[in-house]
Protein backbone atom coordinates (compact mmCIF):
# COMPACT_ATOMS: atom_id res chain seq x y z
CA UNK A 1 0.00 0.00 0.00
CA UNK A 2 1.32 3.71 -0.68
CA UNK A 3 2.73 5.83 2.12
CA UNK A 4 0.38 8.55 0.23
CA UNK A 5 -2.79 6.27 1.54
CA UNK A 6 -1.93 6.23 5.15
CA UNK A 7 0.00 9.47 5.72
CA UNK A 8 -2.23 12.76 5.58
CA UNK A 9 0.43 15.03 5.90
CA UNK A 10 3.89 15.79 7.53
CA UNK A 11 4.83 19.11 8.59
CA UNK A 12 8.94 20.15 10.14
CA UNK A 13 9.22 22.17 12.79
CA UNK A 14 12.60 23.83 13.19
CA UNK A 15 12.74 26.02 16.71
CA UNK A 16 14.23 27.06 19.66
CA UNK A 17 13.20 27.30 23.72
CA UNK A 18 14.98 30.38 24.44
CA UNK A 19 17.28 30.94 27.47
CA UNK A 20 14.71 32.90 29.52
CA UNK A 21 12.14 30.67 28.67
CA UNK A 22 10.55 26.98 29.47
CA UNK A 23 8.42 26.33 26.64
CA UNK A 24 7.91 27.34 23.04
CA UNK A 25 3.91 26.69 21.21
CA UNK A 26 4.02 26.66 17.38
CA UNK A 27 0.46 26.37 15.74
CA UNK A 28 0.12 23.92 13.24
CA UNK A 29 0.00 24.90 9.74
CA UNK A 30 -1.42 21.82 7.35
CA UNK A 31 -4.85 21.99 9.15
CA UNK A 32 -3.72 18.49 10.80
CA UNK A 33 -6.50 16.83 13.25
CA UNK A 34 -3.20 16.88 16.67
CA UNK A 35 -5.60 13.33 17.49
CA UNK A 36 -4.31 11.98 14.54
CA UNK A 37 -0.80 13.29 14.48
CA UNK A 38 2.37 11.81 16.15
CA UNK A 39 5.78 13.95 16.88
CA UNK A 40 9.05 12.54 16.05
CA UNK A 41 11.56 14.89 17.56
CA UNK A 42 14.91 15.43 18.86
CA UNK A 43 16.54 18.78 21.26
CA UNK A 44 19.98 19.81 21.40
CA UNK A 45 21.05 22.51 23.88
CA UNK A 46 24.42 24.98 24.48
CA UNK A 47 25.05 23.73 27.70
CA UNK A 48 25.16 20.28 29.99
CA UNK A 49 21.87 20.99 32.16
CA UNK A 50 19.25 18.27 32.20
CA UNK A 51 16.67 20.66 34.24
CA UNK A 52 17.24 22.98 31.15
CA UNK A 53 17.33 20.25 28.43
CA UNK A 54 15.24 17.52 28.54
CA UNK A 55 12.07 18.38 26.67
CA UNK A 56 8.90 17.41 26.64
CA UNK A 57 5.83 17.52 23.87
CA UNK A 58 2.24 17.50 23.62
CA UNK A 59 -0.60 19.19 21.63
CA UNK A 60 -3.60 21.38 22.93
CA UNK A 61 -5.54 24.21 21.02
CA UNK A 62 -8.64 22.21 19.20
CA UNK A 63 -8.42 19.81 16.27
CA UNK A 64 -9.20 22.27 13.93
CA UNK A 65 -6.58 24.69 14.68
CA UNK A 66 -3.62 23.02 16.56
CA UNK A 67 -0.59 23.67 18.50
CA UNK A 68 2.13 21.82 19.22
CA UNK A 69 3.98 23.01 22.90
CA UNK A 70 7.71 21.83 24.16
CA UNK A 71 8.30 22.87 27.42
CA UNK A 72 11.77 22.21 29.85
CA UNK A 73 11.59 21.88 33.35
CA UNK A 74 14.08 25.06 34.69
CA UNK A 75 15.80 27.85 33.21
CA UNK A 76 19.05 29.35 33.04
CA UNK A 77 19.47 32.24 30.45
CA UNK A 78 22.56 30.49 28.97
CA UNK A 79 21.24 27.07 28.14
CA UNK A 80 19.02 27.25 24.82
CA UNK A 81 16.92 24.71 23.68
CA UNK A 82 17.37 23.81 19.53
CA UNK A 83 14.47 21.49 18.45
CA UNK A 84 13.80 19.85 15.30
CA UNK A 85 10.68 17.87 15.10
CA UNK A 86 8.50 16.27 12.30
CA UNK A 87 4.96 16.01 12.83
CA UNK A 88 2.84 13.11 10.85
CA UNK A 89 -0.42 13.05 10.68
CA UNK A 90 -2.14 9.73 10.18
CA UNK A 91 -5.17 8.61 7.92
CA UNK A 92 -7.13 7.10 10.86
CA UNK A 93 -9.04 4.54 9.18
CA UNK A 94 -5.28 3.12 8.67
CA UNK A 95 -3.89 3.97 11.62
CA UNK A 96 -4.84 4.27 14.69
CA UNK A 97 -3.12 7.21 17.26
CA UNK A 98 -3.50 7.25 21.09
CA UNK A 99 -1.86 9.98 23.38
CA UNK A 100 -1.33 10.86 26.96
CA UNK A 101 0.69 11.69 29.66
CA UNK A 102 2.98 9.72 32.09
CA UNK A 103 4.45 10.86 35.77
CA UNK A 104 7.18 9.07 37.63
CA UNK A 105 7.61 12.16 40.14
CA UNK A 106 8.55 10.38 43.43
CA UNK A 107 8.79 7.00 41.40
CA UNK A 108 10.22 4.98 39.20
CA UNK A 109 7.71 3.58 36.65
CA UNK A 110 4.57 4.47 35.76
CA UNK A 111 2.21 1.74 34.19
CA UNK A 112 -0.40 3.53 31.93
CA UNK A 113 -3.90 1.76 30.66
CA UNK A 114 -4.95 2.00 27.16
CA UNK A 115 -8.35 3.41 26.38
CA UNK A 116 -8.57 1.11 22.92
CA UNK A 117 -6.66 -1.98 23.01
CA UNK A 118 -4.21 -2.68 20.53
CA UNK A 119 -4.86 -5.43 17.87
CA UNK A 120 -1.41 -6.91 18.64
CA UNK A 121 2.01 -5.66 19.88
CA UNK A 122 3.41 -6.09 16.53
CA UNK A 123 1.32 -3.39 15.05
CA UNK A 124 2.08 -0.94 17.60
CA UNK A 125 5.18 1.72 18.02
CA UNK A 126 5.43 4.55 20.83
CA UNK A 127 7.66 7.75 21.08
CA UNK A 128 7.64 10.07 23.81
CA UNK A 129 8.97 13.02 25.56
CA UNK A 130 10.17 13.97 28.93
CA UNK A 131 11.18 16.61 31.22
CA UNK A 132 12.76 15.95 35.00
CA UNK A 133 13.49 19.10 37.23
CA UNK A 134 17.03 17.10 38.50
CA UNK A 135 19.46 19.82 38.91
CA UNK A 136 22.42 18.09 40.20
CA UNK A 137 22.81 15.72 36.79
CA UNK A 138 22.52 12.41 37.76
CA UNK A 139 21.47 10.40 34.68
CA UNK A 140 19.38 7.34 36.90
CA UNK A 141 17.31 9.81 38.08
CA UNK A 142 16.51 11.55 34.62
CA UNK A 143 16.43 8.91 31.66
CA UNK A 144 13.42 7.28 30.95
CA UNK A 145 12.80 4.21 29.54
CA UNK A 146 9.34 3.61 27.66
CA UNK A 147 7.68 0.20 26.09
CA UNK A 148 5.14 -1.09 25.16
CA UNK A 149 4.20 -4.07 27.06
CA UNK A 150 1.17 -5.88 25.78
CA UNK A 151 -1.65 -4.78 24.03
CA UNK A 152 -3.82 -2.96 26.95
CA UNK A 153 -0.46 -1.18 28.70
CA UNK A 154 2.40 0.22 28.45
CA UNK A 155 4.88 1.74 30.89
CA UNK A 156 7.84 4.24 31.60
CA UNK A 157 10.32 3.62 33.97
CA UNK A 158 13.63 5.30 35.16
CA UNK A 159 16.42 4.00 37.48
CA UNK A 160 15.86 6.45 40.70
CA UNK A 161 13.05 8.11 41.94
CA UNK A 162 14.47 10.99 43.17
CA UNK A 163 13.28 14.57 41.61
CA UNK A 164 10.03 15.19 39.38
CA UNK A 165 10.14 13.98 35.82
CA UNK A 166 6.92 13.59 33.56
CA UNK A 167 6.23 13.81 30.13
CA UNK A 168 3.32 13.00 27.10
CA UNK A 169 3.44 9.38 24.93
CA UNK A 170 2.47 9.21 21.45
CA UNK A 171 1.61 5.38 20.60
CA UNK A 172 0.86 4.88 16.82
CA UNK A 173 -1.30 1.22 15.77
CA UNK A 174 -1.18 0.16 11.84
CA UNK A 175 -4.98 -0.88 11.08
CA UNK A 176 -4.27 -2.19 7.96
CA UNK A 177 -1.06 -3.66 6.27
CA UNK A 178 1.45 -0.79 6.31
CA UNK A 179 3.57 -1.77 8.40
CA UNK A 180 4.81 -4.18 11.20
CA UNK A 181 6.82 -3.61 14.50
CA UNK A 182 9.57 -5.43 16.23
CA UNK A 183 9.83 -4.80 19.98
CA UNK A 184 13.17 -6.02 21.26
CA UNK A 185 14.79 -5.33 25.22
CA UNK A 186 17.80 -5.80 26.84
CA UNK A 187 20.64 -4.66 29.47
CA UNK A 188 24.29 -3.87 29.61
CA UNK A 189 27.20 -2.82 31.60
CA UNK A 190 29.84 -3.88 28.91
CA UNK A 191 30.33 -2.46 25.81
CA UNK A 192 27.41 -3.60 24.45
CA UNK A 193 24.32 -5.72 23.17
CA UNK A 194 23.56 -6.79 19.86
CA UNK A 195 19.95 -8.45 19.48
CA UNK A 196 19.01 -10.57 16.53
CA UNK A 197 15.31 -9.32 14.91
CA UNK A 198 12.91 -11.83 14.81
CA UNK A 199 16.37 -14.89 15.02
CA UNK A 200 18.17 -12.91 12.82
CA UNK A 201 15.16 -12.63 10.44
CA UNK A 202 16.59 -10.11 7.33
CA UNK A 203 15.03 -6.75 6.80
CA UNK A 204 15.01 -4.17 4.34
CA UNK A 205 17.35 -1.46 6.23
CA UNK A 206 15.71 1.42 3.09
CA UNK A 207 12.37 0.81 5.06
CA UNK A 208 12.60 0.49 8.83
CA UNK A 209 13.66 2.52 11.47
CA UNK A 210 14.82 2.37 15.20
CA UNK A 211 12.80 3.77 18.25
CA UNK A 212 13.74 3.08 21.70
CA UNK A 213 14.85 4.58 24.91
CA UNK A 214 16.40 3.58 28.02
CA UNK A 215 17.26 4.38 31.31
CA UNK A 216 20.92 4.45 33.26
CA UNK A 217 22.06 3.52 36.47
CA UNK A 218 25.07 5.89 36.99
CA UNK A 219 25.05 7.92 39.99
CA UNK A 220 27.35 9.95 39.14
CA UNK A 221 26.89 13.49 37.19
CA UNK A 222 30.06 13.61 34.87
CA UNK A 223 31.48 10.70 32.50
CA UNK A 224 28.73 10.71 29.65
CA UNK A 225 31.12 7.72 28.05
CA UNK A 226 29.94 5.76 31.23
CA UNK A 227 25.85 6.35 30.41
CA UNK A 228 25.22 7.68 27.24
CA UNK A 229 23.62 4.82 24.57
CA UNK A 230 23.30 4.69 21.07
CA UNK A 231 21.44 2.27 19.10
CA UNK A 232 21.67 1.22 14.99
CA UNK A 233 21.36 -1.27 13.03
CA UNK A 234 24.01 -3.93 13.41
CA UNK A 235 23.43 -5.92 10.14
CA UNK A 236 20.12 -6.41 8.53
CA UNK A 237 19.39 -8.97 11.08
CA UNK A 238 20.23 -7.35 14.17
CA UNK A 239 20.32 -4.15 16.41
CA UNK A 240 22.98 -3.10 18.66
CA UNK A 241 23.38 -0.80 21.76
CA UNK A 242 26.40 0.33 23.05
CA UNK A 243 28.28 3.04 24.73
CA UNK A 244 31.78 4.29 25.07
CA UNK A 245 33.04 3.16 28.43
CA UNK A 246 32.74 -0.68 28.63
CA UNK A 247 32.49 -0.64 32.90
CA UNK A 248 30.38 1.50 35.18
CA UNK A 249 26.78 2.25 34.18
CA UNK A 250 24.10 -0.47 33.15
CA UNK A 251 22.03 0.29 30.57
């Protein structure tokens, strides 16, 4: 089936939080129903403040006339906020799109309740966003891991539940035959994992894509080598996660 049946429209967004600021709105311009839409997006900031960095996203206005809000935690009038996001909008007798919000404040994971259960796992992929209010910089208290975990639930969870951290999901369900999804999981304190897909099943690397998150348990503010994760495609059979320090920090 063509993208062009599923996909209504997709709209960039290329802005910044400013340093005296904690959230930037943008209204939507293609007329896109925000029920219907899903936010893939990524922040960058000038300096190394979580408070000030991680960022979290959500839609309000009506579905008419939409906007789309990121909003940080603290501010400190030297650390700016760069975000580029890409908004899709879904045909919704194709796909199905189901939002809402998540809170481990005071906790570490936060199981949430679909309102429409999913038709199977393997239909279903989720991205989120996050802020925590940590200013001392300890990653297990601020990285959150999200999955989905069967088809009425899924849940967020992060290593530490010291200082407030919330944040809005975005979980997109393929009603047809678009597309399929692949949930894989894992831990590390080495250099790294590498998971087969499906037993090593091959897949066409031109038409898939990674999401995924996790959380850390370093305790200590400094050494990103020690925490920080990245995740590709190994081969077109596998994924891998690693990091730079091959000790400390599980993952």
């Amino acid at each position: 089936m063509a993208v062009s049946s599923w996909v209504e429209s997709v709209e960039f967004i290329d802005t910044t939080i400013a340093g005296t600021s904690n959230s930037q709105s943008i209204a939507l311009s293609k007329g896109q129903n925000y029920e219907n839409c899903i936010p893939f997006f990524t922040v960058y900031s000038s300096q190394d403040y979580w408070d000030c960095t991680l960022t979290d996203v959500y839609f309000s206005g009506t579905t008419e006339s939409g906007i789309i809000n990121f909003r940080r935690w603290d501010i400190r009038s030297s650390n700016v906020v760069y975000v580029k996001c890409y908004i899709v909008e879904f045909n919704p007798e194709q796909v199905r799109v189901q939002q809402g919000s998540f809170n481990v404040s005071l906790s570490t994971t936060h199981t949430v309740t679909l309102g429409t259960t999913l038709s199977g796992t393997n239909r279903a992929a989720m991205t989120f966003g996050w802020r925590a209010n940590d200013g001392q910089q300890y990653p297990q208290r601020v990285f959150v891991r999200g999955r989905v975990t069967g088809t009425s639930s899924i849940d967020f969870y992060r290593n530490s539940s010291l200082s407030s951290c919330d944040g809005h999901w975005f979980l997109f369900e393929d009603l047809g035959d678009n597309f399929r999804v692949i949930h894989k999981s894992g831990s590390f304190s080495g250099s790294g994992q590498t998971t087969t897909i499906d037993g090593g099943r091959t897949v066409d690397l031109f038409r898939a894509f990674l999401l995924g998150s996790y959380a850390a348990s370093d305790t200590n503010a400094g050494y990103a080598d020690r925490w920080a994760s990245r995740q590709f495609f190994y081969s077109d059979g596998s994924t891998r996660w690693d990091k730079t320090n091959t000790t400390y920090s599980t993952i």
